[in-house]
C-alpha atoms as a PDB file:
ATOM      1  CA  UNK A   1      27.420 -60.605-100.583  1.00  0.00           C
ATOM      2  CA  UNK A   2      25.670 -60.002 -97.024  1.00  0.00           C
ATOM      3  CA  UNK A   3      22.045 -59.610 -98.051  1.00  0.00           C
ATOM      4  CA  UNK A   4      20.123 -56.870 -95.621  1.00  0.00           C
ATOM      5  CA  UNK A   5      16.945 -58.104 -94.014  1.00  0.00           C
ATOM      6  CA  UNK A   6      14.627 -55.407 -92.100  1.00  0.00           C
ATOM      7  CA  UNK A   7      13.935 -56.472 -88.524  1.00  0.00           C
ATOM      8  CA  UNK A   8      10.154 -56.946 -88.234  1.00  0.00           C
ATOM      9  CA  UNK A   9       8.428 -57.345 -84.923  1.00  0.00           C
ATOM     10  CA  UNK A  10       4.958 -59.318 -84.273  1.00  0.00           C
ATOM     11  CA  UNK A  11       2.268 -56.870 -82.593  1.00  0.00           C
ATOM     12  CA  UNK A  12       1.228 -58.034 -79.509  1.00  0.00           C
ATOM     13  CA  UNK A  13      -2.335 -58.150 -79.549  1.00  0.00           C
ATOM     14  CA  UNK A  14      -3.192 -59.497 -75.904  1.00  0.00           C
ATOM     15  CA  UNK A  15      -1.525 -56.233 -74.848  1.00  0.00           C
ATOM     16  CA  UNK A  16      -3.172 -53.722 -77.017  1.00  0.00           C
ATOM     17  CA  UNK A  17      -6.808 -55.247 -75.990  1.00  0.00           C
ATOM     18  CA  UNK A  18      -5.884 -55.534 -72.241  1.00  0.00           C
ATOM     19  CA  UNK A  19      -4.913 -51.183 -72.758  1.00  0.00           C
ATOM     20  CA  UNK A  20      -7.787 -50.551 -74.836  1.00  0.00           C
ATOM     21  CA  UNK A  21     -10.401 -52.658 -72.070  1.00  0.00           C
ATOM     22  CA  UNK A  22      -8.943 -50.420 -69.433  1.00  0.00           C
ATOM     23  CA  UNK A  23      -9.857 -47.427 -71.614  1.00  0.00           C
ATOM     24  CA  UNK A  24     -12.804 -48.157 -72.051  1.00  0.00           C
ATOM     25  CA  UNK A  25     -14.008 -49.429 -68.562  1.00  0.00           C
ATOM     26  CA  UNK A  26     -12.638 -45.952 -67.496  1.00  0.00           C
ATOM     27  CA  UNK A  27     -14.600 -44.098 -69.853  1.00  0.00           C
ATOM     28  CA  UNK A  28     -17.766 -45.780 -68.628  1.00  0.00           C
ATOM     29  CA  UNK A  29     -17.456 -45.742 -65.212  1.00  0.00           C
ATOM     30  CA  UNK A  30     -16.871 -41.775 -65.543  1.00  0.00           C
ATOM     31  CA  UNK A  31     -20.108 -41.726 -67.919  1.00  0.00           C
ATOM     32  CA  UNK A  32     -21.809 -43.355 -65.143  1.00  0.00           C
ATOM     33  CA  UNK A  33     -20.918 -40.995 -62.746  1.00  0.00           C
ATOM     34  CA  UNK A  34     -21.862 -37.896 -64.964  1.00  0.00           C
ATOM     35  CA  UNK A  35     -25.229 -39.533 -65.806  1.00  0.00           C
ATOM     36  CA  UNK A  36     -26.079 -40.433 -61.998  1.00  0.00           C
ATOM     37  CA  UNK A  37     -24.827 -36.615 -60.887  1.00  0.00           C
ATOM     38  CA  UNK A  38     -27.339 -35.556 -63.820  1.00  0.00           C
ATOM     39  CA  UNK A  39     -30.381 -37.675 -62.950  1.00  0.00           C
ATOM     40  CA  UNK A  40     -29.752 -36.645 -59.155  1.00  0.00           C
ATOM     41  CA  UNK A  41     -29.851 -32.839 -60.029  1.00  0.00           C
ATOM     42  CA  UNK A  42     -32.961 -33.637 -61.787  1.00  0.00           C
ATOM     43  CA  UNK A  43     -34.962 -35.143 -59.444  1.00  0.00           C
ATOM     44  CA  UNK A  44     -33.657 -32.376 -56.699  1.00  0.00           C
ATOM     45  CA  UNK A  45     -35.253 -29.853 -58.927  1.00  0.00           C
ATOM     46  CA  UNK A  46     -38.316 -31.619 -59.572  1.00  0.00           C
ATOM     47  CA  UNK A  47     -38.661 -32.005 -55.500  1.00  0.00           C
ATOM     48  CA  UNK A  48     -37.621 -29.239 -54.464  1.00  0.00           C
ATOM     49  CA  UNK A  49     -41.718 -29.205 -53.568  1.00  0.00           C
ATOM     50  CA  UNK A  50     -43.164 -32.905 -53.452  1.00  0.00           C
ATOM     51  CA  UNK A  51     -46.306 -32.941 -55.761  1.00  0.00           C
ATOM     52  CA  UNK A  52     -49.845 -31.817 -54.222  1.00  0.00           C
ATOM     53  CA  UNK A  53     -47.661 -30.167 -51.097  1.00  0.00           C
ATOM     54  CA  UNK A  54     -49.694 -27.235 -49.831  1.00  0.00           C
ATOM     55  CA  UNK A  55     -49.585 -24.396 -46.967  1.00  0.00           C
ATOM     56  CA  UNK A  56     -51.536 -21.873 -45.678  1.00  0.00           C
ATOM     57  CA  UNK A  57     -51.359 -18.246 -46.939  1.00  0.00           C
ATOM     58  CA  UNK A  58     -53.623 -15.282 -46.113  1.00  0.00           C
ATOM     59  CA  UNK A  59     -56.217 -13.780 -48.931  1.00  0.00           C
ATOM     60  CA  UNK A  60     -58.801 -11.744 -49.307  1.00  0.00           C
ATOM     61  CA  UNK A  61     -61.813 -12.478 -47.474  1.00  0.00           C
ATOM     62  CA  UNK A  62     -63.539 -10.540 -49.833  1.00  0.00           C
ATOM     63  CA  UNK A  63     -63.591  -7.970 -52.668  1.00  0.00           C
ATOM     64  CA  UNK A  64     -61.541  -5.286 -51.755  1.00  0.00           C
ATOM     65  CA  UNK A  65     -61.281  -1.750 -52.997  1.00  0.00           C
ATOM     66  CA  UNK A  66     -57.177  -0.370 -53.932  1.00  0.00           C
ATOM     67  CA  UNK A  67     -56.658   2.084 -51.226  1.00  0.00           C
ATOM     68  CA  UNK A  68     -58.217  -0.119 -48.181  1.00  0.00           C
ATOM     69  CA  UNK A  69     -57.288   0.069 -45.242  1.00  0.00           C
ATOM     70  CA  UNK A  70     -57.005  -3.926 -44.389  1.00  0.00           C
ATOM     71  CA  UNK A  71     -58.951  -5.122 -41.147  1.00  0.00           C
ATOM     72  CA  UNK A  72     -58.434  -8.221 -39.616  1.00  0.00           C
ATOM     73  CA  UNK A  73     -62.579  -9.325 -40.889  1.00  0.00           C
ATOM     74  CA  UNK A  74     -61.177  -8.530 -44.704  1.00  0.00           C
ATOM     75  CA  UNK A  75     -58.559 -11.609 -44.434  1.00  0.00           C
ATOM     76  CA  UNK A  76     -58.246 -15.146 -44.035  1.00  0.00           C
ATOM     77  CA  UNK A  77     -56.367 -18.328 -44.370  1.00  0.00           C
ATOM     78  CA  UNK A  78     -56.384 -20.612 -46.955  1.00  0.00           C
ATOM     79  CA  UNK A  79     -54.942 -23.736 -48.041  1.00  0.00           C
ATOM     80  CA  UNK A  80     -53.178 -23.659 -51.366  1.00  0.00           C
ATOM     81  CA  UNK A  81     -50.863 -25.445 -53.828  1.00  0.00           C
ATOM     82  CA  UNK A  82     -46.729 -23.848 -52.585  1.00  0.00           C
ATOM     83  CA  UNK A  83     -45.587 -24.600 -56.023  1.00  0.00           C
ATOM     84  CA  UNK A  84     -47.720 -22.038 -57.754  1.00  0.00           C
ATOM     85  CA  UNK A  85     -47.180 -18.869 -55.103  1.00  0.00           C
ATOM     86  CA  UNK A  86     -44.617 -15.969 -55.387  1.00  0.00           C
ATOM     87  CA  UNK A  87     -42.007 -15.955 -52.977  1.00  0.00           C
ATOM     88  CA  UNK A  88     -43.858 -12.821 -51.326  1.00  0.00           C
ATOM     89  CA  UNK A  89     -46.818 -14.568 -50.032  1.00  0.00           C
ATOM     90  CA  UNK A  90     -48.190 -13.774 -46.784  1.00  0.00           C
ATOM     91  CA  UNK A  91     -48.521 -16.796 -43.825  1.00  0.00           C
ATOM     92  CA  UNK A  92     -49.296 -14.951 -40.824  1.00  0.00           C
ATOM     93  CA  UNK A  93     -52.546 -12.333 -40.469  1.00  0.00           C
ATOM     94  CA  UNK A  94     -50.706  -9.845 -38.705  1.00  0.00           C
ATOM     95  CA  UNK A  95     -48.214  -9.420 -42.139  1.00  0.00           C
ATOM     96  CA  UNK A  96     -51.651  -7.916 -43.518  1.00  0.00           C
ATOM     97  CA  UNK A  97     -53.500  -6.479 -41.035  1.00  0.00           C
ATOM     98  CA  UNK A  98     -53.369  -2.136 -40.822  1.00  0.00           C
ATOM     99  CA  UNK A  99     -51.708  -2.174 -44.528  1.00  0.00           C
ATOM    100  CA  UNK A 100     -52.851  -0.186 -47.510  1.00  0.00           C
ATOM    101  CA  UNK A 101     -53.866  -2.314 -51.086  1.00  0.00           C
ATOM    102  CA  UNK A 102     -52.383  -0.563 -53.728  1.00  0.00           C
ATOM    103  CA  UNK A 103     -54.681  -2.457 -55.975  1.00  0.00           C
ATOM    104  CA  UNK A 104     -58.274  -4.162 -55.940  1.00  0.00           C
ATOM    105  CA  UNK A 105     -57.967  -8.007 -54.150  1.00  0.00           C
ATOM    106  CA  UNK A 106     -60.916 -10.125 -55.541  1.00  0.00           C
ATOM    107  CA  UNK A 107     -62.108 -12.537 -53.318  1.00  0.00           C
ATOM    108  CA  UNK A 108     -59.947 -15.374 -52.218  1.00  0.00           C
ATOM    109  CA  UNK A 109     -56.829 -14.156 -54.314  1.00  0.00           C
ATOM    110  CA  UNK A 110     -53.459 -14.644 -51.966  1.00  0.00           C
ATOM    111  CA  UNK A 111     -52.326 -11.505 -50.722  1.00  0.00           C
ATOM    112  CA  UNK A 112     -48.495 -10.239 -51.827  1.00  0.00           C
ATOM    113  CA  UNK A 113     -46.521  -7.856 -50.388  1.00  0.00           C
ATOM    114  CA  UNK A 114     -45.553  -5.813 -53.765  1.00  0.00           C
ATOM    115  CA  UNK A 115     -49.574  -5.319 -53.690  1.00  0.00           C
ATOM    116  CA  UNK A 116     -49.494  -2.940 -49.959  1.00  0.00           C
ATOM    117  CA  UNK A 117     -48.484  -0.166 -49.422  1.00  0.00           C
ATOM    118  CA  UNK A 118     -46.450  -0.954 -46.277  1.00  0.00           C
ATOM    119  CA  UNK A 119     -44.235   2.446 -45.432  1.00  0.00           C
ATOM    120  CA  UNK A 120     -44.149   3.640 -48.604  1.00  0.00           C
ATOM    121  CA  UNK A 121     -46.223   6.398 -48.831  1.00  0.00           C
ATOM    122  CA  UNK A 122     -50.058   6.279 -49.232  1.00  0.00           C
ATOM    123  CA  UNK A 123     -51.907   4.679 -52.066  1.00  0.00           C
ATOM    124  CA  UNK A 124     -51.826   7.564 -54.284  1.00  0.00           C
ATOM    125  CA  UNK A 125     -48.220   8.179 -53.922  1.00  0.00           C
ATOM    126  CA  UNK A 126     -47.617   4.703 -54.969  1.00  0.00           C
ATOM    127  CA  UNK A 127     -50.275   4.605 -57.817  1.00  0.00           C
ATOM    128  CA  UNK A 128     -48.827   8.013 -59.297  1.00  0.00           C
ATOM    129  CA  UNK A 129     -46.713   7.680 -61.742  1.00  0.00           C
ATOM    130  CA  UNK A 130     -42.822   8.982 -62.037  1.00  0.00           C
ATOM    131  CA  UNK A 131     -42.914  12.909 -63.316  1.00  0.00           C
ATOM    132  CA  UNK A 132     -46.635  12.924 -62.809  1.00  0.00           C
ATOM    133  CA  UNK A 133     -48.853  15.138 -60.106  1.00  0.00           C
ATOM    134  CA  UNK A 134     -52.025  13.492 -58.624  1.00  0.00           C
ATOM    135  CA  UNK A 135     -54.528  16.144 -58.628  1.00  0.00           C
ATOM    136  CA  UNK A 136     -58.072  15.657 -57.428  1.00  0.00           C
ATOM    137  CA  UNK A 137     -60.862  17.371 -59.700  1.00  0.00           C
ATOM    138  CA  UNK A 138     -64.348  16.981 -58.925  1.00  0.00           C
ATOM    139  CA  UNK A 139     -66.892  15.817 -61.292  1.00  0.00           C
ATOM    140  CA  UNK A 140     -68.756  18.925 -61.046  1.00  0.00           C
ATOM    141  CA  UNK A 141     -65.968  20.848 -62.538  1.00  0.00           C
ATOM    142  CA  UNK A 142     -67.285  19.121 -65.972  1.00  0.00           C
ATOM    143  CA  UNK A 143     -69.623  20.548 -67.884  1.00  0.00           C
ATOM    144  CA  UNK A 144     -70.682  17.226 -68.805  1.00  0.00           C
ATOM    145  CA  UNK A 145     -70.860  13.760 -66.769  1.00  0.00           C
ATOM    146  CA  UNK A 146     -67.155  12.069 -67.720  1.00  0.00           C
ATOM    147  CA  UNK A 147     -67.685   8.626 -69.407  1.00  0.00           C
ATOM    148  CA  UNK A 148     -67.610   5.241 -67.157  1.00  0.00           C
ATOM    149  CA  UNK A 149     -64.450   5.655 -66.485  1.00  0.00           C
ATOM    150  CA  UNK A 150     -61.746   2.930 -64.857  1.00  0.00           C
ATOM    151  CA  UNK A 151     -58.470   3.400 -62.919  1.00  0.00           C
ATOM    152  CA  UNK A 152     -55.676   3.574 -66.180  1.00  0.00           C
ATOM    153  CA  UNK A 153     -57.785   4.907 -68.597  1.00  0.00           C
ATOM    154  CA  UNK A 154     -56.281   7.280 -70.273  1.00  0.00           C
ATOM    155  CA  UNK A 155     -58.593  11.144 -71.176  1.00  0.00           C
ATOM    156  CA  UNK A 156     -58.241  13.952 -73.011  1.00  0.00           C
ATOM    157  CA  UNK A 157     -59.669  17.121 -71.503  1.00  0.00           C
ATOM    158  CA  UNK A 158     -60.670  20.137 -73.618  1.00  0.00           C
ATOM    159  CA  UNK A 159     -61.892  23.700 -72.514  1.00  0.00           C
ATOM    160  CA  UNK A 160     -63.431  26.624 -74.207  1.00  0.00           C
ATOM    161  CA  UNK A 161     -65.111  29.963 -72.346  1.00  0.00           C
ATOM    162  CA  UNK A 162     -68.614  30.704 -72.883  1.00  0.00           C
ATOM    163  CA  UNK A 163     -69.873  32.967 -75.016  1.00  0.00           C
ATOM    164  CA  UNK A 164     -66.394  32.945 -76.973  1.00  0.00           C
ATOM    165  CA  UNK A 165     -65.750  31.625 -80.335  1.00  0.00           C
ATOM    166  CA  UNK A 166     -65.212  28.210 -81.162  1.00  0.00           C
ATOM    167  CA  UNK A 167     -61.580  28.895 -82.455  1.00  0.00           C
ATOM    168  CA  UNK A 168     -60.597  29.371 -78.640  1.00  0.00           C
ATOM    169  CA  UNK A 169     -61.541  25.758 -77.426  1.00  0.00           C
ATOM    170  CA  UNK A 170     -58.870  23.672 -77.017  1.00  0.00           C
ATOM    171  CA  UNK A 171     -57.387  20.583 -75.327  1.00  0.00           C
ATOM    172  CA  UNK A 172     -55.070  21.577 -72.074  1.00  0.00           C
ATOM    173  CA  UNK A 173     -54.449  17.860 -71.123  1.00  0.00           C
ATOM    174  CA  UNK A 174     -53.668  15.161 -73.172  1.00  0.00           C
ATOM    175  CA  UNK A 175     -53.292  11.171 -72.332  1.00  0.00           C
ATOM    176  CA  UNK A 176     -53.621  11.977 -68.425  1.00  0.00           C
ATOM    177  CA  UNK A 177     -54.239   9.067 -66.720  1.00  0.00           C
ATOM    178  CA  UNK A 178     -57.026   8.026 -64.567  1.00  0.00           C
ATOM    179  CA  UNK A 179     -55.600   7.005 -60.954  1.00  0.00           C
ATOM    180  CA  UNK A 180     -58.692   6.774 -58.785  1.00  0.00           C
ATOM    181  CA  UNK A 181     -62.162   6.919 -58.823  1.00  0.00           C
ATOM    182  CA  UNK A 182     -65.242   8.956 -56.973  1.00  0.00           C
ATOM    183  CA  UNK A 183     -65.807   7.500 -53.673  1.00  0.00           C
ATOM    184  CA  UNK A 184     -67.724  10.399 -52.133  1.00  0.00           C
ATOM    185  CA  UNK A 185     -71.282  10.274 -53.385  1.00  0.00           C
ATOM    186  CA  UNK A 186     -71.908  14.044 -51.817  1.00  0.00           C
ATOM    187  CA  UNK A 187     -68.555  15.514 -53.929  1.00  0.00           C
ATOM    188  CA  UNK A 188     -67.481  12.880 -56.284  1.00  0.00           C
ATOM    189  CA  UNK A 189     -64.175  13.533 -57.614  1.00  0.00           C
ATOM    190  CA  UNK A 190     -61.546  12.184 -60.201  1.00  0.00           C
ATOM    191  CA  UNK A 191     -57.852  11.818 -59.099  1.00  0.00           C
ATOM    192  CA  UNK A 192     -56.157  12.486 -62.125  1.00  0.00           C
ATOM    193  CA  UNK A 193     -52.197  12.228 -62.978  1.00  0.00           C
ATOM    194  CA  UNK A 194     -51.109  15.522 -64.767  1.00  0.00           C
ATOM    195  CA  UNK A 195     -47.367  17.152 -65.639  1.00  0.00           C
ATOM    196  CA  UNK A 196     -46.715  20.921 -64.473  1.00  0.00           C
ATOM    197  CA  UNK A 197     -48.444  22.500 -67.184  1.00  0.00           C
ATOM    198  CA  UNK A 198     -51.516  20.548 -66.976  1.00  0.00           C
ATOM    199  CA  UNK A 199     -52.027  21.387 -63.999  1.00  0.00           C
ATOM    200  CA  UNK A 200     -51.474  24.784 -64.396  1.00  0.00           C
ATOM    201  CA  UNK A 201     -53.678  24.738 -67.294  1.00  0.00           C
ATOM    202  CA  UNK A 202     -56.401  23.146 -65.396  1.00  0.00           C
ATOM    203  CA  UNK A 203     -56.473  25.739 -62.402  1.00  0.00           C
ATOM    204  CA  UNK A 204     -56.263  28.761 -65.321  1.00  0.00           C
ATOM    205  CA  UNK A 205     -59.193  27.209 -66.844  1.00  0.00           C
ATOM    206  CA  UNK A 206     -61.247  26.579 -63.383  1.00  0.00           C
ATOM    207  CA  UNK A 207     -59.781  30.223 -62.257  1.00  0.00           C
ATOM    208  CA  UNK A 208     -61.378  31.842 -65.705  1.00  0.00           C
ATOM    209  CA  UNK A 209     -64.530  30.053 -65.458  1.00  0.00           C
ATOM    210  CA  UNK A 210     -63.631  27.997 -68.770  1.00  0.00           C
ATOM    211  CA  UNK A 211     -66.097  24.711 -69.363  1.00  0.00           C
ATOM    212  CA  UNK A 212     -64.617  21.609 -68.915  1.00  0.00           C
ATOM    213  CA  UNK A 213     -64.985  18.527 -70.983  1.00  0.00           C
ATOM    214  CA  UNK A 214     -63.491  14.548 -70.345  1.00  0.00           C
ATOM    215  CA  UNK A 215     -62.715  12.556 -73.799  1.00  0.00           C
ATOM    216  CA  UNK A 216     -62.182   9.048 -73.037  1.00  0.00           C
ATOM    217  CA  UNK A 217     -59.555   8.040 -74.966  1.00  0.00           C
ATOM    218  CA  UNK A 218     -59.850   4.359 -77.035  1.00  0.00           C
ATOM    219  CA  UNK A 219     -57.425   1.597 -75.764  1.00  0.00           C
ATOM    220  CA  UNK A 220     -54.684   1.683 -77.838  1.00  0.00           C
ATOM    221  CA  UNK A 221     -55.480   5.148 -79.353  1.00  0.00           C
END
Protein backbone atom coordinates (compact mmCIF):
# COMPACT_ATOMS: atom_id res chain seq x y z
CA UNK A 1 0.00 0.00 0.00
CA UNK A 2 1.33 3.52 -1.39
CA UNK A 3 0.94 5.71 1.68
CA UNK A 4 -0.11 9.56 0.60
CA UNK A 5 2.10 12.27 2.01
CA UNK A 6 0.90 16.10 1.57
CA UNK A 7 3.58 18.21 -0.10
CA UNK A 8 4.58 20.91 2.41
CA UNK A 9 6.67 23.87 1.44
CA UNK A 10 9.11 25.96 3.90
CA UNK A 11 8.07 29.83 3.94
CA UNK A 12 10.65 31.86 2.86
CA UNK A 13 11.15 34.36 5.36
CA UNK A 14 14.13 36.51 3.83
CA UNK A 15 11.56 37.21 1.09
CA UNK A 16 8.54 38.16 3.01
CA UNK A 17 10.79 40.76 5.21
CA UNK A 18 12.68 42.11 2.11
CA UNK A 19 8.51 42.84 0.63
CA UNK A 20 7.32 43.99 3.83
CA UNK A 21 10.77 46.61 4.30
CA UNK A 22 9.86 47.94 0.91
CA UNK A 23 6.33 48.55 2.21
CA UNK A 24 7.11 50.14 4.72
CA UNK A 25 10.00 52.48 3.51
CA UNK A 26 7.28 53.48 0.91
CA UNK A 27 4.79 54.30 3.36
CA UNK A 28 7.21 56.61 5.14
CA UNK A 29 8.73 58.33 2.60
CA UNK A 30 5.03 59.30 1.35
CA UNK A 31 4.26 60.31 5.16
CA UNK A 32 7.18 62.46 4.88
CA UNK A 33 6.12 64.12 2.00
CA UNK A 34 2.48 64.78 3.32
CA UNK A 35 3.92 66.08 6.63
CA UNK A 36 6.59 68.49 4.87
CA UNK A 37 3.61 69.74 2.23
CA UNK A 38 1.61 70.31 5.65
CA UNK A 39 4.23 72.15 7.71
CA UNK A 40 5.02 74.26 4.42
CA UNK A 41 1.29 75.35 4.06
CA UNK A 42 1.53 76.28 7.59
CA UNK A 43 4.18 78.45 7.77
CA UNK A 44 2.88 80.17 4.27
CA UNK A 45 -0.18 81.06 6.20
CA UNK A 46 1.43 82.20 9.20
CA UNK A 47 3.70 84.60 6.77
CA UNK A 48 1.64 85.54 4.61
CA UNK A 49 2.51 89.02 6.79
CA UNK A 50 5.98 88.65 8.70
CA UNK A 51 5.30 89.60 12.42
CA UNK A 52 5.45 93.47 13.49
CA UNK A 53 5.20 94.32 9.43
CA UNK A 54 3.46 97.67 9.17
CA UNK A 55 2.29 100.35 6.38
CA UNK A 56 0.91 103.49 6.16
CA UNK A 57 -2.88 104.09 5.92
CA UNK A 58 -4.83 107.37 6.11
CA UNK A 59 -7.15 108.24 9.39
CA UNK A 60 -8.81 110.70 10.86
CA UNK A 61 -6.96 113.62 11.87
CA UNK A 62 -9.55 114.30 14.13
CA UNK A 63 -13.12 113.75 15.40
CA UNK A 64 -15.29 113.86 12.65
CA UNK A 65 -19.00 114.38 12.37
CA UNK A 66 -21.13 111.44 9.83
CA UNK A 67 -22.08 113.57 6.98
CA UNK A 68 -18.55 115.55 6.57
CA UNK A 69 -17.45 116.62 3.88
CA UNK A 70 -13.59 115.31 4.19
CA UNK A 71 -10.80 118.07 3.63
CA UNK A 72 -7.43 117.33 3.07
CA UNK A 73 -6.56 119.16 7.07
CA UNK A 74 -9.20 116.30 8.49
CA UNK A 75 -6.69 113.34 7.35
CA UNK A 76 -3.43 111.94 7.81
CA UNK A 77 -1.02 109.13 7.61
CA UNK A 78 -0.22 106.76 10.00
CA UNK A 79 1.84 103.86 10.59
CA UNK A 80 0.02 100.74 11.63
CA UNK A 81 0.17 96.96 12.20
CA UNK A 82 -1.14 95.32 8.10
CA UNK A 83 -2.22 92.25 9.86
CA UNK A 84 -5.02 93.83 11.80
CA UNK A 85 -6.63 96.20 8.78
CA UNK A 86 -9.61 95.34 6.45
CA UNK A 87 -8.80 94.83 3.02
CA UNK A 88 -10.57 98.35 2.32
CA UNK A 89 -8.08 100.52 3.93
CA UNK A 90 -7.10 103.67 2.45
CA UNK A 91 -3.04 104.38 1.48
CA UNK A 92 -3.16 107.38 -0.53
CA UNK A 93 -4.91 110.97 0.74
CA UNK A 94 -6.49 111.63 -2.38
CA UNK A 95 -8.76 108.06 -1.86
CA UNK A 96 -10.31 110.35 1.01
CA UNK A 97 -10.20 113.66 0.20
CA UNK A 98 -13.92 115.42 -1.20
CA UNK A 99 -15.81 112.10 0.19
CA UNK A 100 -18.81 112.03 2.47
CA UNK A 101 -18.49 109.89 6.16
CA UNK A 102 -21.43 108.02 6.47
CA UNK A 103 -20.54 107.65 10.08
CA UNK A 104 -18.61 109.58 12.97
CA UNK A 105 -14.44 108.84 12.57
CA UNK A 106 -12.88 109.34 16.10
CA UNK A 107 -9.59 110.50 16.05
CA UNK A 108 -6.84 108.43 14.60
CA UNK A 109 -9.26 105.48 13.56
CA UNK A 110 -8.13 104.19 9.80
CA UNK A 111 -10.44 105.33 7.34
CA UNK A 112 -12.52 102.44 5.13
CA UNK A 113 -14.17 102.78 2.16
CA UNK A 114 -17.65 100.98 3.25
CA UNK A 115 -17.57 104.12 5.81
CA UNK A 116 -17.93 107.12 2.58
CA UNK A 117 -20.23 107.80 0.78
CA UNK A 118 -18.32 107.81 -2.53
CA UNK A 119 -21.17 108.04 -5.53
CA UNK A 120 -23.70 106.66 -3.76
CA UNK A 121 -25.98 109.12 -2.93
CA UNK A 122 -25.61 111.61 -0.01
CA UNK A 123 -25.31 110.70 3.61
CA UNK A 124 -28.88 110.53 4.28
CA UNK A 125 -29.68 108.38 1.41
CA UNK A 126 -27.19 105.97 2.65
CA UNK A 127 -28.11 106.24 6.42
CA UNK A 128 -31.96 105.71 5.52
CA UNK A 129 -33.06 102.67 5.83
CA UNK A 130 -34.80 100.21 3.02
CA UNK A 131 -38.83 101.11 2.90
CA UNK A 132 -38.16 104.09 5.09
CA UNK A 133 -38.59 108.10 4.17
CA UNK A 134 -36.08 110.58 5.77
CA UNK A 135 -38.11 113.44 6.77
CA UNK A 136 -36.71 116.48 8.51
CA UNK A 137 -38.94 117.89 11.49
CA UNK A 138 -37.83 120.68 13.45
CA UNK A 139 -37.61 120.71 17.11
CA UNK A 140 -40.00 123.43 17.38
CA UNK A 141 -42.71 121.34 15.97
CA UNK A 142 -42.64 119.66 19.67
CA UNK A 143 -44.50 120.83 22.18
CA UNK A 144 -41.90 119.75 24.42
CA UNK A 145 -37.89 119.65 24.09
CA UNK A 146 -37.28 115.77 22.66
CA UNK A 147 -34.99 113.82 25.10
CA UNK A 148 -30.98 113.70 24.43
CA UNK A 149 -31.40 111.96 21.70
CA UNK A 150 -28.57 109.85 19.49
CA UNK A 151 -28.47 108.77 15.81
CA UNK A 152 -30.47 104.98 16.07
CA UNK A 153 -32.51 105.66 18.79
CA UNK A 154 -35.55 104.57 18.27
CA UNK A 155 -39.09 107.26 19.42
CA UNK A 156 -42.45 107.09 19.67
CA UNK A 157 -44.36 110.23 18.77
CA UNK A 158 -47.87 110.96 20.07
CA UNK A 159 -50.34 113.88 19.20
CA UNK A 160 -53.51 115.20 20.61
CA UNK A 161 -55.37 118.79 19.60
CA UNK A 162 -55.86 121.31 22.15
CA UNK A 163 -58.69 121.91 23.85
CA UNK A 164 -59.99 118.28 22.81
CA UNK A 165 -60.47 115.39 25.01
CA UNK A 166 -57.93 113.17 26.13
CA UNK A 167 -59.56 110.09 24.34
CA UNK A 168 -58.32 111.73 20.95
CA UNK A 169 -54.47 111.66 21.74
CA UNK A 170 -52.77 109.14 20.20
CA UNK A 171 -49.44 107.80 18.88
CA UNK A 172 -49.07 108.37 14.82
CA UNK A 173 -45.44 106.98 14.75
CA UNK A 174 -44.12 104.18 16.33
CA UNK A 175 -40.28 102.80 16.58
CA UNK A 176 -39.13 105.57 13.93
CA UNK A 177 -35.71 105.82 13.98
CA UNK A 178 -33.46 108.64 14.70
CA UNK A 179 -31.05 109.25 11.54
CA UNK A 180 -29.48 112.62 12.24
CA UNK A 181 -29.21 115.16 14.60
CA UNK A 182 -29.77 119.24 14.89
CA UNK A 183 -26.89 120.94 13.43
CA UNK A 184 -28.49 124.35 12.91
CA UNK A 185 -28.55 126.16 16.22
CA UNK A 186 -31.05 129.00 14.57
CA UNK A 187 -33.72 125.97 13.32
CA UNK A 188 -32.63 122.81 14.90
CA UNK A 189 -34.21 119.93 13.37
CA UNK A 190 -34.54 116.03 13.70
CA UNK A 191 -34.14 113.84 10.52
CA UNK A 192 -36.34 111.17 11.24
CA UNK A 193 -36.98 107.73 9.19
CA UNK A 194 -40.83 107.24 8.78
CA UNK A 195 -43.10 104.70 6.38
CA UNK A 196 -45.94 106.39 4.12
CA UNK A 197 -48.39 106.73 6.72
CA UNK A 198 -46.22 108.28 9.20
CA UNK A 199 -45.51 110.67 7.30
CA UNK A 200 -48.73 111.40 6.28
CA UNK A 201 -49.78 111.33 9.77
CA UNK A 202 -47.18 113.74 10.76
CA UNK A 203 -48.05 116.52 8.08
CA UNK A 204 -52.09 115.91 9.11
CA UNK A 205 -51.09 116.55 12.56
CA UNK A 206 -48.69 119.74 11.78
CA UNK A 207 -51.53 120.77 9.03
CA UNK A 208 -54.37 120.61 12.03
CA UNK A 209 -52.31 122.31 14.50
CA UNK A 210 -52.16 118.97 16.69
CA UNK A 211 -49.26 119.10 19.66
CA UNK A 212 -46.51 117.06 19.18
CA UNK A 213 -44.72 114.92 21.66
CA UNK A 214 -41.11 112.62 21.28
CA UNK A 215 -41.06 109.31 23.63
CA UNK A 216 -37.70 107.96 23.70
CA UNK A 217 -38.02 104.57 23.48
CA UNK A 218 -35.72 102.15 26.08
CA UNK A 219 -32.99 100.02 24.31
CA UNK A 220 -34.36 96.90 23.82
CA UNK A 221 -38.01 98.00 24.46
Amino acid sequence: MVENKIPTTTPDWQAAVRRRTRFYILVAILLAVLFGFLVFQFFSRQQTYAPGETTSVIVAAEAIPGGTLLTGAMVEFRTVPIGILPDSYLSAKEQAVGQLTLYPLVKGEPILNEKLARNQGGFLAQRCPAGKWCLSIPVSWFIASPPDLAVGDRVEIASAQPGRGLEEAGFIAAQVQVIALPSDAAEPAYVLAVDDREALNLLYARVNEFQLLVLLRPTGG
